[in-house]
Protein backbone atom coordinates (compact mmCIF):
# COMPACT_ATOMS: atom_id res chain seq x y z
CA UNK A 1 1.11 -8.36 33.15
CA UNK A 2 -2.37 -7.06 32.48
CA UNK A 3 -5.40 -9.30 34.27
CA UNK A 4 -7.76 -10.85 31.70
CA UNK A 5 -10.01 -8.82 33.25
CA UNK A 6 -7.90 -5.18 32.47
CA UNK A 7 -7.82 -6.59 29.29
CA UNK A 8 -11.30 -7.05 28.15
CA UNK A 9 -12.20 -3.76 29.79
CA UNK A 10 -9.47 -2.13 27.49
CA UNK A 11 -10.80 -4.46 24.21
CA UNK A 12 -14.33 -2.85 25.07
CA UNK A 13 -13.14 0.89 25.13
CA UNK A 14 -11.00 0.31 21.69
CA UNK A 15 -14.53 -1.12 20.60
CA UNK A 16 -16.35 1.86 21.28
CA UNK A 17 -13.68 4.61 20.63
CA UNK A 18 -13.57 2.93 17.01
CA UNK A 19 -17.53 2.73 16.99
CA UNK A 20 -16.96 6.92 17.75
CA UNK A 21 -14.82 7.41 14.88
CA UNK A 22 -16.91 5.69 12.28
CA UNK A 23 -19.68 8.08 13.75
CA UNK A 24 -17.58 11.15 13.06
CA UNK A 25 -16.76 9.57 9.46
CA UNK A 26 -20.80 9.17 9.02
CA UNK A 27 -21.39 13.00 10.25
CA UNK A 28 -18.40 14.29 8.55
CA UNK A 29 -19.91 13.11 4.93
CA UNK A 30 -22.04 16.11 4.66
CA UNK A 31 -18.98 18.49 4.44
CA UNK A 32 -18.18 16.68 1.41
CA UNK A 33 -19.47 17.41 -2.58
CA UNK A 34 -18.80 15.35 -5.59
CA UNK A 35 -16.92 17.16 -7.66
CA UNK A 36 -16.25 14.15 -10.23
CA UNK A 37 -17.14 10.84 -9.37
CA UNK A 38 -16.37 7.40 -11.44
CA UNK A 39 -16.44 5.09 -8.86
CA UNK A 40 -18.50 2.83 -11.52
CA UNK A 41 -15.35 2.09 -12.90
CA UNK A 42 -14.17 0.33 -9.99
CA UNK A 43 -14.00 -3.08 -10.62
CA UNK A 44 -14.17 -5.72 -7.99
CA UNK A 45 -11.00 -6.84 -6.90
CA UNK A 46 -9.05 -3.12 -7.48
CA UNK A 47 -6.78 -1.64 -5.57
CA UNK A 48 -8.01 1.67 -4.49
CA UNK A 49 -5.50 4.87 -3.79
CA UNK A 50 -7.31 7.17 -0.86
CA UNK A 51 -5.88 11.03 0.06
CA UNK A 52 -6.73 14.40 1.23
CA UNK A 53 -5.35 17.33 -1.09
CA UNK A 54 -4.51 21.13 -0.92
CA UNK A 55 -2.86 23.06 -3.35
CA UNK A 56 -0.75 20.41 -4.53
CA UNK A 57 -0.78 20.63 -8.68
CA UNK A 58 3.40 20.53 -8.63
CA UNK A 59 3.25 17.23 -6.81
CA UNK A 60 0.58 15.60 -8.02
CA UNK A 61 1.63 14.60 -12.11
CA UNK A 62 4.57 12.55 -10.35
CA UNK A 63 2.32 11.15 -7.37
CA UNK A 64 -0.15 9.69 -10.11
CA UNK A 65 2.11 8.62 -12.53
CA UNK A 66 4.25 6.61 -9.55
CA UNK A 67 0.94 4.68 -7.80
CA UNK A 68 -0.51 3.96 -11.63
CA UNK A 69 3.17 1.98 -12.16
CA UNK A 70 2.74 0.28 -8.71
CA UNK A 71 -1.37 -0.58 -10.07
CA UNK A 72 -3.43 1.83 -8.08
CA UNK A 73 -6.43 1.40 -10.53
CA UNK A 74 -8.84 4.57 -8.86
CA UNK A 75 -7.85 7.31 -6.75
CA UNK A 76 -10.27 8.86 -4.07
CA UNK A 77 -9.49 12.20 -3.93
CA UNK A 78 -10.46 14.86 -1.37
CA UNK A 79 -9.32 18.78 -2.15
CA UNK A 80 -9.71 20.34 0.94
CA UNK A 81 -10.12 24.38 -0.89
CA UNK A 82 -7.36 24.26 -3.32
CA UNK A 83 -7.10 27.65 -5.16
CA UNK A 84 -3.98 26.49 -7.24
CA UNK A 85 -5.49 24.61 -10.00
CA UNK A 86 -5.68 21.11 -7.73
CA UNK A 87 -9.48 20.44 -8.34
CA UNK A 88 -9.50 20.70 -11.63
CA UNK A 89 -6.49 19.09 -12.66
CA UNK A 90 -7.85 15.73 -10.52
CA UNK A 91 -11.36 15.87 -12.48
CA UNK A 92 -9.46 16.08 -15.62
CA UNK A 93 -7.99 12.48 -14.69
CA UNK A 94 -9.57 9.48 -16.16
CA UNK A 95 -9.13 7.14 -13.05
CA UNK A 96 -9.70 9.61 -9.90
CA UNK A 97 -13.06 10.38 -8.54
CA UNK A 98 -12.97 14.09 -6.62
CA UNK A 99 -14.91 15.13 -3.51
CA UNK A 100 -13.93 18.97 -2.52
CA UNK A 101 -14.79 20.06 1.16
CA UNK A 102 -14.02 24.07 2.16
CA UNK A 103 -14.15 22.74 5.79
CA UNK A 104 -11.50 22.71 8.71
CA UNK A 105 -8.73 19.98 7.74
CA UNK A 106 -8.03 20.18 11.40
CA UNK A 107 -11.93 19.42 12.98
CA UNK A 108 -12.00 16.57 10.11
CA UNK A 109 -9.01 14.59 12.41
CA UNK A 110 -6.44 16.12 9.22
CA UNK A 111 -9.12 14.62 6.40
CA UNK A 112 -9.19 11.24 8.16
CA UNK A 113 -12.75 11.63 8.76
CA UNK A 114 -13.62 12.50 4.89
CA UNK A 115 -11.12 9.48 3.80
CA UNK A 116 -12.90 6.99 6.42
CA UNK A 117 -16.49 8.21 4.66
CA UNK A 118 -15.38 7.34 1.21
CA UNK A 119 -13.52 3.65 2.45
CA UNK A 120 -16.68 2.65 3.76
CA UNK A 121 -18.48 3.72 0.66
CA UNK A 122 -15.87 2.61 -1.41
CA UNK A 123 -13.25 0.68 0.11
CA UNK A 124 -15.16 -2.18 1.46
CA UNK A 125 -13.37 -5.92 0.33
CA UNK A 126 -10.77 -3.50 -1.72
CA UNK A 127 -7.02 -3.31 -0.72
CA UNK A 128 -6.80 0.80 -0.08
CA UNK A 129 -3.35 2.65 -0.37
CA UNK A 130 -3.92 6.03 2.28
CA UNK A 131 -1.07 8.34 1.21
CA UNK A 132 -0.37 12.05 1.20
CA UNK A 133 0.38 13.34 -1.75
CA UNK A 134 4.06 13.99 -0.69
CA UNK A 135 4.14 10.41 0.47
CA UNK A 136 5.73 8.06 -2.49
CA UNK A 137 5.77 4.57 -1.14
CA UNK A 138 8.89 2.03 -2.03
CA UNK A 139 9.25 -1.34 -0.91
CA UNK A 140 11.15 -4.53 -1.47
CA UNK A 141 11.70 -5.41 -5.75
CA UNK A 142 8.63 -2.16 -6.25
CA UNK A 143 9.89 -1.77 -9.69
CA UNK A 144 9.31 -5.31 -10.66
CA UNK A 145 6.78 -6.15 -8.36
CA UNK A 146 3.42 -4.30 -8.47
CA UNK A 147 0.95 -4.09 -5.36
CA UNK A 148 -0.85 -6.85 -6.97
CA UNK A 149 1.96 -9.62 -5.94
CA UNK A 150 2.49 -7.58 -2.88
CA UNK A 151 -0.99 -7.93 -1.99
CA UNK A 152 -1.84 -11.46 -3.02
CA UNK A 153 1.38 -12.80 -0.24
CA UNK A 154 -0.49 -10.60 2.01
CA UNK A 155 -4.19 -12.35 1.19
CA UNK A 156 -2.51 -15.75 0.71
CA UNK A 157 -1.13 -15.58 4.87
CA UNK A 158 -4.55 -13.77 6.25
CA UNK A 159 -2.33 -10.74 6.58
CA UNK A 160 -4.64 -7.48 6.34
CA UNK A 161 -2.25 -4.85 6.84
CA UNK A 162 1.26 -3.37 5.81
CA UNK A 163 3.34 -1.14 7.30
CA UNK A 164 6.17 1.59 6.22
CA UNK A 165 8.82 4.16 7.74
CA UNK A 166 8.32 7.27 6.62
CA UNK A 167 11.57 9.02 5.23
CA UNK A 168 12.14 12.53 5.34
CA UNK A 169 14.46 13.52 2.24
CA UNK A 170 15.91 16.17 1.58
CA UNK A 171 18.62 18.30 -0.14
CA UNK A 172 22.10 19.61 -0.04
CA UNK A 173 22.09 22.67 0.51
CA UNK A 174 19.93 25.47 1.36
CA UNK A 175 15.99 24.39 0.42
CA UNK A 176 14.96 26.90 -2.35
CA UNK A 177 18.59 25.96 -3.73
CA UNK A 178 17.06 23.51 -6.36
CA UNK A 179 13.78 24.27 -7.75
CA UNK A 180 11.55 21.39 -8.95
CA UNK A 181 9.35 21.37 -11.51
CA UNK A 182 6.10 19.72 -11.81
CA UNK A 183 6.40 16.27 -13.25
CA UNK A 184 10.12 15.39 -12.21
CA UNK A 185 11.00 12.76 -9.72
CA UNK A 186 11.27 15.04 -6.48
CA UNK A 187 13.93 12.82 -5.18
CA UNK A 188 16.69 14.03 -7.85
CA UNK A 189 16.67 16.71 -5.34
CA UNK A 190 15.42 15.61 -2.09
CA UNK A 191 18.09 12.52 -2.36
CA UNK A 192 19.43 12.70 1.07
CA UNK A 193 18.26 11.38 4.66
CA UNK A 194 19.07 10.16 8.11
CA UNK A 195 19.87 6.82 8.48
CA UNK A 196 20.14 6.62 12.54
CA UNK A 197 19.15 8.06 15.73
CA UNK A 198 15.13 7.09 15.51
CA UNK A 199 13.27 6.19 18.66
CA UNK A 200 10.99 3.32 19.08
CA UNK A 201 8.72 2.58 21.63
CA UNK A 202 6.12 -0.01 21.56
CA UNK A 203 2.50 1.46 22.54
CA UNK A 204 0.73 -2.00 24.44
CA UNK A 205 -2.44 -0.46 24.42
CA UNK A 206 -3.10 -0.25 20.72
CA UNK A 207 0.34 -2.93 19.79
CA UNK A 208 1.40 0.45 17.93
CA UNK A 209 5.13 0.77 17.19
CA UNK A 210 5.35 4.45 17.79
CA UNK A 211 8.78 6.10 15.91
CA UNK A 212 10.44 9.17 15.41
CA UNK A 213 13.71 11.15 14.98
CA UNK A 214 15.33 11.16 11.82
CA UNK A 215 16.24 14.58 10.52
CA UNK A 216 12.91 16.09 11.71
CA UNK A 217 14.29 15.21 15.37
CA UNK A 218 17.14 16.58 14.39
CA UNK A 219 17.23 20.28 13.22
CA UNK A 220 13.69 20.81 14.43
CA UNK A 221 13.02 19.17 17.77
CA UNK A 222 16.84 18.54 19.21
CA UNK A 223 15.57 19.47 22.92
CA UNK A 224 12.03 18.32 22.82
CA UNK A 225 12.09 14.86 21.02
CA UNK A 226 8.71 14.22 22.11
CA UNK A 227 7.46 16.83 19.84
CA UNK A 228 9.03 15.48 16.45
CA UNK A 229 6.28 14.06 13.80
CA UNK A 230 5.29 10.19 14.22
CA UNK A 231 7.04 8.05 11.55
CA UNK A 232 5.63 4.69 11.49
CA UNK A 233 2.63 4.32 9.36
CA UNK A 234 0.07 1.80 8.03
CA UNK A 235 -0.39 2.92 4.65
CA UNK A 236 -2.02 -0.37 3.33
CA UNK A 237 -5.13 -2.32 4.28
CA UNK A 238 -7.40 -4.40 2.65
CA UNK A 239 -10.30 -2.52 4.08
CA UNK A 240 -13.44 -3.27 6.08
CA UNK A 241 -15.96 -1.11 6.40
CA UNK A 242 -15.72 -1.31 10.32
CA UNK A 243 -12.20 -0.32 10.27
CA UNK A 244 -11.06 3.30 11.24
CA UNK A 245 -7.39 5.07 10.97
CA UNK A 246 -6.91 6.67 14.78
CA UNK A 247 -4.40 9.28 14.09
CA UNK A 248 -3.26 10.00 10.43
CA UNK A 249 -2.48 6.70 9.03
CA UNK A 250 -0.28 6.08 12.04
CA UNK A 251 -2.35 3.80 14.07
CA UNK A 252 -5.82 1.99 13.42
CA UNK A 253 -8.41 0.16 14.67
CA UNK A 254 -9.04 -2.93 15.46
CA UNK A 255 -5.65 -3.02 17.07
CA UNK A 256 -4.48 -6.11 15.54
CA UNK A 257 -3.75 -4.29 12.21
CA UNK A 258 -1.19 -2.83 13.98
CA UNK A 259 0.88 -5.65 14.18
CA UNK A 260 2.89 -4.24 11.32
CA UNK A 261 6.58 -4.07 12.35
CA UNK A 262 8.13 -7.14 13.03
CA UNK A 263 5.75 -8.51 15.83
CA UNK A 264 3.85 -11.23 13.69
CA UNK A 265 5.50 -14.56 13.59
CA UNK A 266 4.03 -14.67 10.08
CA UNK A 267 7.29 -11.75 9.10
CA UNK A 268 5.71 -9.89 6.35
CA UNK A 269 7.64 -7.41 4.88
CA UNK A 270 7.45 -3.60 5.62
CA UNK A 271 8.11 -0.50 3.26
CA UNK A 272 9.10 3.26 3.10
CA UNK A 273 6.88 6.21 2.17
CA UNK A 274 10.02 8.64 1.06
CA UNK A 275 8.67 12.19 1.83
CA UNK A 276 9.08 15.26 0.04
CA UNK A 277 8.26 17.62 1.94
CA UNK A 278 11.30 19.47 1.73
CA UNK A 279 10.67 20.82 -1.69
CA UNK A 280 11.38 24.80 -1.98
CA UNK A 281 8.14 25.29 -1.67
CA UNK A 282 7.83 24.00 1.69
CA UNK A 283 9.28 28.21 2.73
CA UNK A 284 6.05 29.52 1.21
CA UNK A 285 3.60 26.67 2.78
CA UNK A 286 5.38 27.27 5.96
CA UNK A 287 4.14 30.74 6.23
CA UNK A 288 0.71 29.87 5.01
CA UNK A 289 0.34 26.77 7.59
CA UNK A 290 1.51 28.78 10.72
CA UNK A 291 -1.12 31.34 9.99
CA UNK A 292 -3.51 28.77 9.03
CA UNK A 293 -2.85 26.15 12.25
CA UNK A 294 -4.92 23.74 10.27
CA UNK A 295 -1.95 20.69 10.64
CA UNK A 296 -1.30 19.98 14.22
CA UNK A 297 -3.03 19.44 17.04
CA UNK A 298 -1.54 21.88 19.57
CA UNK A 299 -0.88 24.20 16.48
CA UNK A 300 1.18 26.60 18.62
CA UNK A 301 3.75 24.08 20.02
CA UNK A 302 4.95 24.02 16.37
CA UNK A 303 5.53 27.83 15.18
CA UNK A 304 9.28 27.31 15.79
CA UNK A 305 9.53 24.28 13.64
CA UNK A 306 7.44 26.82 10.72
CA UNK A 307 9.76 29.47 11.42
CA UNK A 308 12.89 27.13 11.13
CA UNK A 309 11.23 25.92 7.59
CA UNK A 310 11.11 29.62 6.59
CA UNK A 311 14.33 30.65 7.55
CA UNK A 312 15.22 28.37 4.51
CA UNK A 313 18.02 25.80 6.27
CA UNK A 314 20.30 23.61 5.24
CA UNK A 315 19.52 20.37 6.81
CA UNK A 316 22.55 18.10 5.24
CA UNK A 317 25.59 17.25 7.62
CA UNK A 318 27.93 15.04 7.33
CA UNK A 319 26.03 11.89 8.26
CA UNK A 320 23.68 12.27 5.66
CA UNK A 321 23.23 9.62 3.33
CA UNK A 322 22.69 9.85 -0.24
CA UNK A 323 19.57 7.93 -1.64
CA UNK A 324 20.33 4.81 -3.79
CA UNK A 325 17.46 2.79 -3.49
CA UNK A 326 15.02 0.31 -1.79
CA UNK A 327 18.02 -2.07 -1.69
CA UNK A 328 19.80 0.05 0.60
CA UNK A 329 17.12 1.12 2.59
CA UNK A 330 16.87 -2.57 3.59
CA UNK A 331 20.41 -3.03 3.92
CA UNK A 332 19.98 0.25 6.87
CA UNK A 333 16.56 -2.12 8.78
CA UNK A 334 14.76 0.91 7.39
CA UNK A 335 12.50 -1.59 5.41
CA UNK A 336 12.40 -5.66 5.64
CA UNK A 337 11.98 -8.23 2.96
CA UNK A 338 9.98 -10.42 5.67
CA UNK A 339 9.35 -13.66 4.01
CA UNK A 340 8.58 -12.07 0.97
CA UNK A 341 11.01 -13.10 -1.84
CA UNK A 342 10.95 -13.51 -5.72
């Protein structure tokens, strides 16, 4: 049991270590340059989508497309030196605003830094959805229910944040078995994933609910668990422009926001960000990333989990289950209904 003393020393450090990171997000603006902006359109009480791009024209039709159903009214869009048609397919879009930065994704804390720039610029008072554009977020009744009535339980209980698993799909079969094509629902393919053997562990310093495993843990990091990719993030806040994301969208500060998963007596309801990742392209940006070491922070402790990606497995066994929807993934205590209900 921490003193009250221990405990208002840690509240102070959080304080200034989130004080830090809105520096960085200040200093960081400069590597930034409009490359379309309409943030005039934004109208008072919109939701707000937020990510960090590179050379991601195949995914992004059916990323749009999916957050304009669940009413994302303006994307905030940062192409981090796309050379595949990205940028200019964004600033074609009638409802994204496009910074580009030719800067190190890695120095910028992954693009957090640009992303915290534009939510204070932008995101203050808004509810902002922070997703990667392989990240396609489900949760309890999403095809009937749009953010909005997600979002007004949240404001009607004082709730500020929402959290998700993130899913790692993927396919039967070796991964340049099924090619996708730009516009289709990527989990046709990617429609498998583990349902078991995550680990959880409760992080009293921040109340982050650190968790990984899944079939990352698996075929990648079956010796070194430690290593595998965090799961748990906080995809959804309704921002402040004193708030900062610590790692990823994984963890953020203040620390109460991560109160996310189960510890609130108030039992919201949680989500899944189903990732597809494992598209066949995922051989080619393998190659690219390793020589890059642009998207980890010890880049070299993670060459044999780029060289596994190349060798082009198969990561189905006979575990595996096949995707049927958000139903299910509730049914598993991969997502919770909370108190939420029709």
């Amino acid at each position: 049991m921490q003193s009250t003393s221990s405990k208002l020393w840690m509240a102070y450090k959080l304080r200034l270590k989130r004080r830090w990171l809105l520096w960085r997000a200040l200093r960081k603006r400069h590597q930034l340059s409009v490359v379309r902006n309409r943030t005039r359109q934004i109208t008072r009480d919109a939701i707000l989508g937020f990510s960090t791009v590179r050379n991601e024209i195949l995914r992004l039709p059916f990323f749009l497309k999916h957050y304009r159903a669940l009413g994302v009214e303006h994307f905030l869009i940062v192409d981090n030196n796309s050379d595949d048609g990205t940028r200019e397919y964004l600033a074609e879009q009638p409802d994204v605003s496009v910074w580009g930065s030719t800067h190190s994704y890695k120095k910028s804390r992954f693009g957090v830094d640009w992303l915290t720039w534009l939510q204070i610029r932008h995101g203050h008072g808004h509810w902002c959805l922070s997703v990667d554009a392989d990240e396609i977020l489900v949760y309890p009744d999403n095809e009937t229910r749009p953010l909005r009535a997600l979002t007004g339980w949240l404001d009607a209980r004082s709730i500020p944040s929402f959290g998700a698993l993130m899913l790692d799909m993927y396919p039967k079969g070796r991964l340049d078995r099924q090619i996708y094509r730009s516009g289709q629902n990527p989990f046709e393919i990617l429609c498998w994933f583990d349902h078991d053997d995550y680990i959880s562990k409760m992080q009293d310093r921040t109340y982050y609910l650190s968790v990984q495993g899944g079939v990352r843990g698996r075929v990648f990091f079956p010796n070194e668990p430690s290593h595998a990719p965090h799961l748990n993030k906080i995809p959804l806040v309704k921002w402040n422009r004193r708030f900062a994301y610590v790692s990823s969208t994984h963890a953020i500060l203040p620390r109460r926001l991560n109160k996310v998963f189960g510890q609130s007596a108030q039992n919201p309801p949680t989500g899944v960000l189903l990732h597809s990742k494992f598209l066949h392209v995922v051989i080619d940006k393998s190659r690219e990333e390793k020589q890059r070491q642009e998207h980890f922070t010890y880049s070299s402790r993670y060459d044999h989990y780029y060289d596994g990606l190349m060798a082009n497995p198969d990561m189905w066994c006979e575990a595996s289950l096949h995707y049927e929807g958000w139903q299910q993934l509730a049914e598993l205590g991969l997502m919770s209904q909370g108190d939420w209900r029709p």
